[in-house]
N, C-alpha and C. Protein backbone atom coordinates (compact mmCIF):
# COMPACT_ATOMS: atom_id res chain seq x y z
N UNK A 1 43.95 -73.84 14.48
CA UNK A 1 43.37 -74.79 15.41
C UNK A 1 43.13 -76.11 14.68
N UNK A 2 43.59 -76.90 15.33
CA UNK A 2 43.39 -78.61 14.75
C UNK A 2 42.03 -78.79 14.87
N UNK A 3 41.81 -79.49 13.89
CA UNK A 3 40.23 -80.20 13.84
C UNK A 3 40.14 -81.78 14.26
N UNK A 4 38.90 -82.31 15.24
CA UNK A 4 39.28 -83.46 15.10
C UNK A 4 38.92 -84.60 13.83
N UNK A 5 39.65 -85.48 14.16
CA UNK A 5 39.88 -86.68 12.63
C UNK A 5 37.72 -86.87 12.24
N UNK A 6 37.04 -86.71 14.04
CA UNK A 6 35.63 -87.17 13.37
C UNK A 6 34.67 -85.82 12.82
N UNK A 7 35.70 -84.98 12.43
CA UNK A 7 34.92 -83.93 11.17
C UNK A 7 35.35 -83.65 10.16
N UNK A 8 36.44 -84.90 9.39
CA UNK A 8 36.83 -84.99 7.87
C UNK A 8 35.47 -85.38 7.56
N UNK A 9 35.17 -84.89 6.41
CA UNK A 9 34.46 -84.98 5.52
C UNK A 9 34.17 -86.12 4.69
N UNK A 10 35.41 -86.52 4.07
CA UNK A 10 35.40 -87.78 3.77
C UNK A 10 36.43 -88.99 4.42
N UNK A 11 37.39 -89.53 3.36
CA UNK A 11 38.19 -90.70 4.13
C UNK A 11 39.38 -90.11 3.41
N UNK A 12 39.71 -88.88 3.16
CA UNK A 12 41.53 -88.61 2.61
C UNK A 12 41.72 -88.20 3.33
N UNK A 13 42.95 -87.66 3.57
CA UNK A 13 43.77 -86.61 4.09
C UNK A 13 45.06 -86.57 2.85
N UNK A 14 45.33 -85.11 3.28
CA UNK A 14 46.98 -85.21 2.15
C UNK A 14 48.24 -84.76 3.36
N UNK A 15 49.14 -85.07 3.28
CA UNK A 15 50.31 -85.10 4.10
C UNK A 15 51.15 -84.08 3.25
N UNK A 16 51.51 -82.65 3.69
CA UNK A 16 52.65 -82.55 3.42
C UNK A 16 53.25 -81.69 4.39
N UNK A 17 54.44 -81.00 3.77
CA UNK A 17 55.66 -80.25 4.50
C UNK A 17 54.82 -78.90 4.73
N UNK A 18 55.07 -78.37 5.63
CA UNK A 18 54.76 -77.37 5.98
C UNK A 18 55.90 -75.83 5.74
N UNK A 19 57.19 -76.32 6.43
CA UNK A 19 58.35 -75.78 6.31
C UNK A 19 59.54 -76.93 6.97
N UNK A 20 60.15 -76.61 6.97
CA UNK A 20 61.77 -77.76 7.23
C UNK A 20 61.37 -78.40 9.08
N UNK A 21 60.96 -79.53 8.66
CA UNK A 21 60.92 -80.03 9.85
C UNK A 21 59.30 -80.13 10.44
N UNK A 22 58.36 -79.61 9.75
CA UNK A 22 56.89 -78.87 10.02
C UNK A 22 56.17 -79.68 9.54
N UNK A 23 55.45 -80.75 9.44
CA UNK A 23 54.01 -81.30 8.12
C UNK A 23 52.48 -80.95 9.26
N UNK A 24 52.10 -81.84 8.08
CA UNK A 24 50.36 -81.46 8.16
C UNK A 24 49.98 -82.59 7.55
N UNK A 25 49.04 -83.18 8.27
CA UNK A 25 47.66 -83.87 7.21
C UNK A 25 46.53 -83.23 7.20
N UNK A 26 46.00 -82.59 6.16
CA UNK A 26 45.16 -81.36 5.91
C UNK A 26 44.23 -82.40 4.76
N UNK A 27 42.36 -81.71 5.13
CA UNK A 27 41.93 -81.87 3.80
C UNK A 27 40.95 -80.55 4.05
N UNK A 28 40.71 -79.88 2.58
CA UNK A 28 39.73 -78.99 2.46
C UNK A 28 40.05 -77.79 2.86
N UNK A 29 41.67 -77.69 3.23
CA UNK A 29 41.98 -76.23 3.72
C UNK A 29 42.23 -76.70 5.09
N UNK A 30 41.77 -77.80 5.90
CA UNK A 30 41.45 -77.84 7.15
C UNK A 30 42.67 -78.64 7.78
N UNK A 31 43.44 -78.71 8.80
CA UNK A 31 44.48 -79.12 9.23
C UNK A 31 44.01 -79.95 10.56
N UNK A 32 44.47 -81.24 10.70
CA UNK A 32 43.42 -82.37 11.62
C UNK A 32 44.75 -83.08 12.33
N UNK A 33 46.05 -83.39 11.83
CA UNK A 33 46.98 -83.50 12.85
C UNK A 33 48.55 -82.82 12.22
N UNK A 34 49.42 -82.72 13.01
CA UNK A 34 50.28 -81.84 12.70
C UNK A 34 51.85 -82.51 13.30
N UNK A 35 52.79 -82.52 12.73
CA UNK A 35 54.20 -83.19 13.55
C UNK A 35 55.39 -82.31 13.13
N UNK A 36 56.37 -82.49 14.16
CA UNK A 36 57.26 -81.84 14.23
C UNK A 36 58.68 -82.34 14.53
N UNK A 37 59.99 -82.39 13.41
CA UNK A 37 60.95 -83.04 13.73
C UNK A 37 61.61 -82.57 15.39
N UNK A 38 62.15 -83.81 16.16
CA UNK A 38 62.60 -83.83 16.99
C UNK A 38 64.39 -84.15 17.30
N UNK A 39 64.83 -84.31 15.83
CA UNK A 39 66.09 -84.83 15.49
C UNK A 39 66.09 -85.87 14.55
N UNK A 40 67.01 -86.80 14.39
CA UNK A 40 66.70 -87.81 13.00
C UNK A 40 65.97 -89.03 13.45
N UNK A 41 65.77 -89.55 14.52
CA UNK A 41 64.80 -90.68 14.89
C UNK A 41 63.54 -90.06 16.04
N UNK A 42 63.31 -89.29 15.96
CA UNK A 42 62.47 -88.30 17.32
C UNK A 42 61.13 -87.44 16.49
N UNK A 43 60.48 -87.43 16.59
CA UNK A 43 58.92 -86.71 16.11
C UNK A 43 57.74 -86.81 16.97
N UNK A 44 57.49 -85.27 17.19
CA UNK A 44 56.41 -85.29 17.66
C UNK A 44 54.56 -85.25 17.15
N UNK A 45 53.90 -85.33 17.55
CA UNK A 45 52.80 -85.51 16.97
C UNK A 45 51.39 -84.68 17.56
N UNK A 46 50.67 -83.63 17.08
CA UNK A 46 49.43 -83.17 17.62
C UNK A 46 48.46 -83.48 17.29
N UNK A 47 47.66 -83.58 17.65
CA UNK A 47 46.03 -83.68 17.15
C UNK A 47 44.72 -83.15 18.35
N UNK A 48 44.11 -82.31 17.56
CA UNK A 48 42.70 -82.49 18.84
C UNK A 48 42.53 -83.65 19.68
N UNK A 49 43.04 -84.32 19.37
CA UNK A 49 42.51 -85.59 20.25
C UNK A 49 43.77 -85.75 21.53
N UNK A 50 45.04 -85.20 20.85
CA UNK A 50 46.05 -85.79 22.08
C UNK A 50 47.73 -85.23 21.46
N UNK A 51 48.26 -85.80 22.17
CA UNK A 51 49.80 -85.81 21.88
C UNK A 51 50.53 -87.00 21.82
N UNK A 52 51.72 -87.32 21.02
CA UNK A 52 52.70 -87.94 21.03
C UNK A 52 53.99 -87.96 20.65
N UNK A 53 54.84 -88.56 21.17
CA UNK A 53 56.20 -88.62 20.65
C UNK A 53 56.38 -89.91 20.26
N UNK A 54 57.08 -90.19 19.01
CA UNK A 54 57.80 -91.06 18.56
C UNK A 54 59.32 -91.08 18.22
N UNK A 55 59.71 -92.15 18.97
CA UNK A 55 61.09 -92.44 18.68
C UNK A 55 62.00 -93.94 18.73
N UNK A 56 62.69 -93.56 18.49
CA UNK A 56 63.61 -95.43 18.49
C UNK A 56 63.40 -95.33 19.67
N UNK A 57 63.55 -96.94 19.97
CA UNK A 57 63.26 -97.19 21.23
C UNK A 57 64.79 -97.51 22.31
N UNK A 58 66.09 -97.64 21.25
CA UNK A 58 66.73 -98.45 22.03
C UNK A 58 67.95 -97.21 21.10
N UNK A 59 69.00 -97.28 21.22
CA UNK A 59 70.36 -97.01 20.53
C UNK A 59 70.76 -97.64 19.52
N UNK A 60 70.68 -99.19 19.27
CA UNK A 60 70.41 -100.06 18.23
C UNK A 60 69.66 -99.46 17.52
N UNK A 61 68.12 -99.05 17.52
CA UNK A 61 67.33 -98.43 16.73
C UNK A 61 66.63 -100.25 16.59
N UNK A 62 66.31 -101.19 17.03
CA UNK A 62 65.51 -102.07 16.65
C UNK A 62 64.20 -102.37 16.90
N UNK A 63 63.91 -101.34 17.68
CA UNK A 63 62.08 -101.28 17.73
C UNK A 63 62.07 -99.91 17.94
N UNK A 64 61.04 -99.05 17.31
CA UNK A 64 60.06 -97.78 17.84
C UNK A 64 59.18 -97.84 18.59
N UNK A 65 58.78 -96.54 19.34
CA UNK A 65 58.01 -96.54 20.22
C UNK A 65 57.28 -95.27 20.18
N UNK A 66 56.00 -95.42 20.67
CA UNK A 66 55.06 -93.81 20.43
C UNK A 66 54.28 -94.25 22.07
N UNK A 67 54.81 -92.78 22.24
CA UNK A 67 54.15 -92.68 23.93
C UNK A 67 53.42 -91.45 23.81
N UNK A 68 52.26 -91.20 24.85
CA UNK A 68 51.03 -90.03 25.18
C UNK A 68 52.13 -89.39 26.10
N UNK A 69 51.39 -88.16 25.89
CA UNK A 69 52.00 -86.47 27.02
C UNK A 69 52.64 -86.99 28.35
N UNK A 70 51.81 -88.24 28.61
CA UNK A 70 52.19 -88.33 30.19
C UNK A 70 53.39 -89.41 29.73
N UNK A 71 54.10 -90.16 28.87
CA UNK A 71 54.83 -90.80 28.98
C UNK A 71 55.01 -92.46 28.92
N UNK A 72 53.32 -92.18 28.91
CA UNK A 72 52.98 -93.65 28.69
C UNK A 72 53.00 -94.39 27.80
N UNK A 73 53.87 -95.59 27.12
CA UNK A 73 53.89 -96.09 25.60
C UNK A 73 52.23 -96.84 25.25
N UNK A 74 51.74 -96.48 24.08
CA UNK A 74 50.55 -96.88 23.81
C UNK A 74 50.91 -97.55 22.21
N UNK A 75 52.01 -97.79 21.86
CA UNK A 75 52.23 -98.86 20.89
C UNK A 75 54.02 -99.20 20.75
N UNK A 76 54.15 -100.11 20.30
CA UNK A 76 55.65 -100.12 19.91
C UNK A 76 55.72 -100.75 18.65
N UNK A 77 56.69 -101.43 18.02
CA UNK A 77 56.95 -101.60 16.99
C UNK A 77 58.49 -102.41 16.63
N UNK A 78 58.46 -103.22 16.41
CA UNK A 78 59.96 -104.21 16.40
C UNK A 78 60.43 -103.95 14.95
N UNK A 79 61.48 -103.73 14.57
CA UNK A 79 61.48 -103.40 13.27
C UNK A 79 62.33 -104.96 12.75
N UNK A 80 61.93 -104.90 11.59
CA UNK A 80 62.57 -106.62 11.16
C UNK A 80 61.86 -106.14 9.32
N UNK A 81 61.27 -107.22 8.88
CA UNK A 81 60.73 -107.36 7.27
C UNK A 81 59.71 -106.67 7.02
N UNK A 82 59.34 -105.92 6.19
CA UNK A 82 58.01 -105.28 6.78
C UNK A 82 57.08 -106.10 6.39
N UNK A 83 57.31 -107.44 5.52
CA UNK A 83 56.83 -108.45 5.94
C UNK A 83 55.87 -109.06 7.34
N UNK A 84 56.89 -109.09 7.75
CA UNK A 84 56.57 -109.62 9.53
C UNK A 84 56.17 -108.41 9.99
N UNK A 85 56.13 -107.04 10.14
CA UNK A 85 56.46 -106.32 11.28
C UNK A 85 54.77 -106.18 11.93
N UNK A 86 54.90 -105.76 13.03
CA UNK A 86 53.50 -105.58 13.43
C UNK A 86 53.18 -104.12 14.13
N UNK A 87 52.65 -103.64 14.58
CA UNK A 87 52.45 -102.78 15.32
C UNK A 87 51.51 -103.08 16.44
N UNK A 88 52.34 -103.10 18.05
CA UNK A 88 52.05 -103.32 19.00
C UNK A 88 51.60 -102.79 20.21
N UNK A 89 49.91 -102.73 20.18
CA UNK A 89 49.25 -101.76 20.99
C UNK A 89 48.92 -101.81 22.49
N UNK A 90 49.47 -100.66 23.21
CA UNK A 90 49.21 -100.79 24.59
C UNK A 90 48.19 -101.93 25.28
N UNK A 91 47.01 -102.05 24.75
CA UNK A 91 45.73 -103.09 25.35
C UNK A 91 46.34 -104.80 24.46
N UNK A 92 47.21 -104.74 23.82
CA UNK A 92 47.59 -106.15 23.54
C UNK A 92 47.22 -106.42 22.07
N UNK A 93 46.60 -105.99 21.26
CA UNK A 93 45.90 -106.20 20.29
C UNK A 93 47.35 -105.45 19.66
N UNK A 94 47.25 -106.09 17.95
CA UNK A 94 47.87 -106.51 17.64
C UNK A 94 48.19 -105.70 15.94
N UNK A 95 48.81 -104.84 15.37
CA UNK A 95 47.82 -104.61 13.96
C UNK A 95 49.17 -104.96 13.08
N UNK A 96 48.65 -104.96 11.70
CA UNK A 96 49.89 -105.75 10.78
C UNK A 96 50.32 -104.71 9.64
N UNK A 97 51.09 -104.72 9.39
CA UNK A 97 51.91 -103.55 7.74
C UNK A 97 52.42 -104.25 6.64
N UNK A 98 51.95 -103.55 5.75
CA UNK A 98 51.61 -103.56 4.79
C UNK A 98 52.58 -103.11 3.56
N UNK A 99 53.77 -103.17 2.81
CA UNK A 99 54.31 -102.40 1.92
C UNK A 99 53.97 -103.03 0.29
N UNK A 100 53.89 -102.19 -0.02
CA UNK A 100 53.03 -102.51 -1.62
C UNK A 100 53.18 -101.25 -2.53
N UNK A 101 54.01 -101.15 -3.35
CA UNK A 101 54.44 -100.52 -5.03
C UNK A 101 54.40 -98.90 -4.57
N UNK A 102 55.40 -98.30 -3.34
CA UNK A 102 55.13 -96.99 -2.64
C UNK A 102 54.26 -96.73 -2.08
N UNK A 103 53.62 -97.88 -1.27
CA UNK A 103 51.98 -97.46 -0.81
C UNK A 103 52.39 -98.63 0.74
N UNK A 104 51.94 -97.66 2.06
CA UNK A 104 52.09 -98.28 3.43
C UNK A 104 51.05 -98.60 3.50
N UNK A 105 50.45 -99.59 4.25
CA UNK A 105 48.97 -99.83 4.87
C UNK A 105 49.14 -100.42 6.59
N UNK A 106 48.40 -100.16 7.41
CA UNK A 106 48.34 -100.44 8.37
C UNK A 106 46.81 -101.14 8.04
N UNK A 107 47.05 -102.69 8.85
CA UNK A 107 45.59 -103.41 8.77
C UNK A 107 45.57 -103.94 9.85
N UNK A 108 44.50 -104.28 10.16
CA UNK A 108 43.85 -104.75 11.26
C UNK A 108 44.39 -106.88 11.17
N UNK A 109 43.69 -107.37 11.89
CA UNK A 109 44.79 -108.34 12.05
C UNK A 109 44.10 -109.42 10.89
N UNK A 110 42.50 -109.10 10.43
CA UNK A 110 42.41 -109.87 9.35
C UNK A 110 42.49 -109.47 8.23
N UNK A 111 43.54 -108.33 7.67
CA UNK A 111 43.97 -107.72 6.88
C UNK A 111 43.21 -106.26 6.20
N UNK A 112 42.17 -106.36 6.88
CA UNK A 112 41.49 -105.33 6.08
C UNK A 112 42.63 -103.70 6.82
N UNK A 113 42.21 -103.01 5.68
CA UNK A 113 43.03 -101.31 5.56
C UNK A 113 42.61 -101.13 6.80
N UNK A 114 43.32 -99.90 7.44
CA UNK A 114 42.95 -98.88 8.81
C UNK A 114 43.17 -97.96 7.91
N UNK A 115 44.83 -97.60 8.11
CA UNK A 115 45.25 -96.77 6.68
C UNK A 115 46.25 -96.93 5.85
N UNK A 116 46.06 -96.47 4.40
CA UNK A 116 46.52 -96.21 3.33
C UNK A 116 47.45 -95.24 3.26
N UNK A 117 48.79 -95.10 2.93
CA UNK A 117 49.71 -94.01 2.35
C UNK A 117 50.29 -94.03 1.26
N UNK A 118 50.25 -93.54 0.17
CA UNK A 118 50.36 -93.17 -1.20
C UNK A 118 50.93 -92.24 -1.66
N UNK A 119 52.75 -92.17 -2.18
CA UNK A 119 52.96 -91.32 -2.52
C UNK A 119 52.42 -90.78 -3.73
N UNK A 120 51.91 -89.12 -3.87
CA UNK A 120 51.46 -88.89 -5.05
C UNK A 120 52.21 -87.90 -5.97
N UNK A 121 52.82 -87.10 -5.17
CA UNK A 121 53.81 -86.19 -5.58
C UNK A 121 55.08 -85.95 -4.96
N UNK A 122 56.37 -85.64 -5.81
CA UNK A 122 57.01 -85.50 -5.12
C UNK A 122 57.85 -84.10 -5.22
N UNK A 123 59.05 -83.48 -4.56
CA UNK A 123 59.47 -82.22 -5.29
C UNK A 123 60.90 -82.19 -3.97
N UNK A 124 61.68 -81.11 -4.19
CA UNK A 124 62.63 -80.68 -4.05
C UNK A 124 62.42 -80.92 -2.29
N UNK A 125 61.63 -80.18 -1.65
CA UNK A 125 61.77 -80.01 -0.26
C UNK A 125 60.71 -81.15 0.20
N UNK A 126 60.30 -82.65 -0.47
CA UNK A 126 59.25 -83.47 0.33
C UNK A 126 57.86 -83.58 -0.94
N UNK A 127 57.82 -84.83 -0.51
CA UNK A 127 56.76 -85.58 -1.38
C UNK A 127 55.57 -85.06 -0.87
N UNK A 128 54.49 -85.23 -1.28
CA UNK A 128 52.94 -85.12 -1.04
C UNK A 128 52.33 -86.69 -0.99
N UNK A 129 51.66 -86.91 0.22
CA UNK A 129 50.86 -88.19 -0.13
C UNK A 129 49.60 -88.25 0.09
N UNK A 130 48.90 -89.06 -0.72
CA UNK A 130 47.45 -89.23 0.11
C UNK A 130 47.22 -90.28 1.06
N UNK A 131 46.39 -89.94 1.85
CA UNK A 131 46.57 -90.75 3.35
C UNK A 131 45.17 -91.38 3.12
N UNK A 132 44.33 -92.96 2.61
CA UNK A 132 43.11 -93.15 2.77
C UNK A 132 43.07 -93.98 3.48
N UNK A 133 41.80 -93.59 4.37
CA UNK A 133 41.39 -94.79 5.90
C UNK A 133 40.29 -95.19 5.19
N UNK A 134 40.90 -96.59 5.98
CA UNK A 134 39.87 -97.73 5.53
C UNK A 134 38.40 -97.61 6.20
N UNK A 135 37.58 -98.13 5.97
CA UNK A 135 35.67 -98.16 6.52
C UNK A 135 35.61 -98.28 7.67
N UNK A 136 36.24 -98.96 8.43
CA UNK A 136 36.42 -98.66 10.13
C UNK A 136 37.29 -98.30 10.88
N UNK A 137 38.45 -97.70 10.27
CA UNK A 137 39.16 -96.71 10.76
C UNK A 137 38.96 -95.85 11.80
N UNK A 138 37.94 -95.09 11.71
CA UNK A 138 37.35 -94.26 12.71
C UNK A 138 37.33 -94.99 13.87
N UNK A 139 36.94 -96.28 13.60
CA UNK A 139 36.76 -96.82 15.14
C UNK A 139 37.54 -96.89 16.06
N UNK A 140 38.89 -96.72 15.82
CA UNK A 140 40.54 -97.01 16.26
C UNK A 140 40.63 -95.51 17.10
N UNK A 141 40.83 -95.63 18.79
CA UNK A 141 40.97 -94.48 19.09
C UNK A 141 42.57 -94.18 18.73
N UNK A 142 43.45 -95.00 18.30
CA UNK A 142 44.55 -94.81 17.91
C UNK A 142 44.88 -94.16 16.98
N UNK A 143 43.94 -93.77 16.05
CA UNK A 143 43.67 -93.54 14.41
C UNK A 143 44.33 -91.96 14.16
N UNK A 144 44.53 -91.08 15.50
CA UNK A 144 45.48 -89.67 15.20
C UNK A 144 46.73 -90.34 15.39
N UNK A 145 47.23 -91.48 16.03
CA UNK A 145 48.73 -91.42 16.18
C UNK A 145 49.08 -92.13 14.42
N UNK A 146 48.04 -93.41 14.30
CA UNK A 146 48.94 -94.45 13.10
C UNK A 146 48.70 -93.73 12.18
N UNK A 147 47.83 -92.90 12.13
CA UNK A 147 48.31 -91.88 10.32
C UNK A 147 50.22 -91.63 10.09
N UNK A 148 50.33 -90.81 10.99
CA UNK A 148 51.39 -90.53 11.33
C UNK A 148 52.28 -91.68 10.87
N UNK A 149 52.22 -92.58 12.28
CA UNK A 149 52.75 -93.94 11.83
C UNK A 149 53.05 -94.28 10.95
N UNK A 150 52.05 -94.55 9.53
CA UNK A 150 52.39 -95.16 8.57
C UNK A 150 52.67 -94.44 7.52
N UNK A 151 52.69 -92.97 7.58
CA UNK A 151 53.50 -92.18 6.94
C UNK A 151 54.87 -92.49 7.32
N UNK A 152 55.45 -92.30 8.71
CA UNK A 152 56.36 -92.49 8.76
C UNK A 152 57.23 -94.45 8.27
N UNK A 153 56.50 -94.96 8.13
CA UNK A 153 57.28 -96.28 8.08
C UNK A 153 57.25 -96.45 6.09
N UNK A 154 56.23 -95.74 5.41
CA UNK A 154 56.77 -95.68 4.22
C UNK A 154 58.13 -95.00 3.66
N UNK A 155 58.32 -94.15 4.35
CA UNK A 155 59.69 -93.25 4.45
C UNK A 155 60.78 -94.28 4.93
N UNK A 156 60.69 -94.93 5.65
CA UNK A 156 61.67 -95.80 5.97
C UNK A 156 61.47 -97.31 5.49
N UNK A 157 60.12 -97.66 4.97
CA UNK A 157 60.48 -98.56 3.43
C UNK A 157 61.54 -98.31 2.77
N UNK A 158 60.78 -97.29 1.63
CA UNK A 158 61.80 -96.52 0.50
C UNK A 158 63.38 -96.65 1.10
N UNK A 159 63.39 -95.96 2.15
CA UNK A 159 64.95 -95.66 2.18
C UNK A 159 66.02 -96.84 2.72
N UNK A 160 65.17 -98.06 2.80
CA UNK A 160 65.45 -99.75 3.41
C UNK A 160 65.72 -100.21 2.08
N UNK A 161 65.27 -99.84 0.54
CA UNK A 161 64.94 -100.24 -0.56
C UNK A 161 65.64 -99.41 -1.34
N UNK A 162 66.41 -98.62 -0.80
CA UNK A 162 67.42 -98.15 -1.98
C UNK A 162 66.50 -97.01 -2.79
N UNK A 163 65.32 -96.99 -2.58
CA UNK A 163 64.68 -95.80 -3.27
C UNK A 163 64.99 -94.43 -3.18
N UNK A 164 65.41 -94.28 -2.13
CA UNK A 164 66.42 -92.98 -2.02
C UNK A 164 67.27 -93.03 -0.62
N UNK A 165 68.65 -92.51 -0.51
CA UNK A 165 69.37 -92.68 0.69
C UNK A 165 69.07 -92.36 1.79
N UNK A 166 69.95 -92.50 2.46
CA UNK A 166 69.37 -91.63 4.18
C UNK A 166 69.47 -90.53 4.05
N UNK A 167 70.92 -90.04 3.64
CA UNK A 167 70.36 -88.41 3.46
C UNK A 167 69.37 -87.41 3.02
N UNK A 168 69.13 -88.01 2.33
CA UNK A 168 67.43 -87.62 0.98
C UNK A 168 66.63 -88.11 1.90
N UNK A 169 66.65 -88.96 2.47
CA UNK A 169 65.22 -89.73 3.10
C UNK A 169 64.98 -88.56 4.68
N UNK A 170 66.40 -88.28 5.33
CA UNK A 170 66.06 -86.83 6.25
C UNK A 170 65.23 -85.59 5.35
N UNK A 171 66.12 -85.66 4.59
CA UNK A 171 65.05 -84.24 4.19
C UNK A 171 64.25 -84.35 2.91
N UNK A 172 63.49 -85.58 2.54
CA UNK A 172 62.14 -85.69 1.84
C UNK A 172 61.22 -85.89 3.56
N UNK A 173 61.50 -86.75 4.04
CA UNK A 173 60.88 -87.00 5.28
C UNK A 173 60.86 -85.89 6.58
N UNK A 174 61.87 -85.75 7.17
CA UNK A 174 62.05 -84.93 8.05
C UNK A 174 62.31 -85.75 9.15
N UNK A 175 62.07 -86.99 9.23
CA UNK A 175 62.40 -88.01 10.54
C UNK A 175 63.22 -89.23 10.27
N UNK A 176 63.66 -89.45 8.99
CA UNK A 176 64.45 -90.86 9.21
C UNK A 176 65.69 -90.75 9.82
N UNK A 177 66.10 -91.91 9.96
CA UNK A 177 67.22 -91.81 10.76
C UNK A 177 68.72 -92.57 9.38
N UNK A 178 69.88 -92.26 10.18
CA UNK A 178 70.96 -93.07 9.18
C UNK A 178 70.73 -94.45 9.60
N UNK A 179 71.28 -95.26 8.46
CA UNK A 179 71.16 -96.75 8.97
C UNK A 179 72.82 -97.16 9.00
């Protein structure tokens, strides 16, 4: 049974593989959201709090999109520099990303952290990362989907950067797509 995000203990979570296609962000033994490959641009997402799917948005593959159970998109995402890129939330508001020395951040629009992704380990079947939310994080009812999120867009840093190919980047990740 999923726990929700407001009975972590502290501000980590660790991300890893579960089995081929399976992860977890778990702390303390305790498992708080959970995703599941859907094909190479397609993932789904659980949490006590809700559901989602993420996927390219177009055939091009030039923006993503994460929609709730009922179908409704509650962010999108234009893909371009990760420089520029933003992440674009259903109510209009606005949040910004972050890539920095293997480390994703999703921030709020005057830069402060939401969250942190950090690869810390890596191995044969998928890296381990630590996931740290920033001091008002919690406040974001969005805060079970963009974990996710910005796990997933460090995976597709790296593999934008030559850090490892697409093929490696499917199966360290479980969701990138070929470019």
């Amino acid at each position: 049974m999923l726990k929700p995000l407001s009975q972590l203990p502290g501000n980590e979570l660790v991300w890893k593989r579960v089995k081929l296609g399976q992860f977890e962000f778990s702390a303390d033994g305790d498992v708080y959201i959970n995703y599941r490959m859907k094909g190479l641009s397609k993932f789904s997402v659980q949490a006590e709090q809700g559901e989602w799917t993420f996927q390219q948005g177009n055939l091009m593959g030039t923006y993503f999109v994460v929609k709730d159970r009922q179908g409704n998109v509650v962010a999108t995402m234009p893909w371009g520099s990760f420089k520029k890129t933003q992440v674009l939330l259903a109510d209009g508001r606005i949040l910004r990303l972050g890539y920095f020395n293997d480390a994703m951040i999703i921030m709020n629009p005057e830069g402060d952290p939401i969250v942190h992704s950090q690869e810390i380990s890596e191995g044969l079947m998928g890296s381990q990362r630590r996931i740290t939310l920033g001091k008002d994080a919690r406040n974001y009812p969005e805060l079970p989907f963009l974990i996710p999120l910005c796990n997933y867009m460090i995976n597709r840093a790296m593999s934008e950067q030559g850090q490892y190919g697409p093929l490696a980047a499917i199966f360290k990740a479980g969701f990138s797509r070929f470019e």
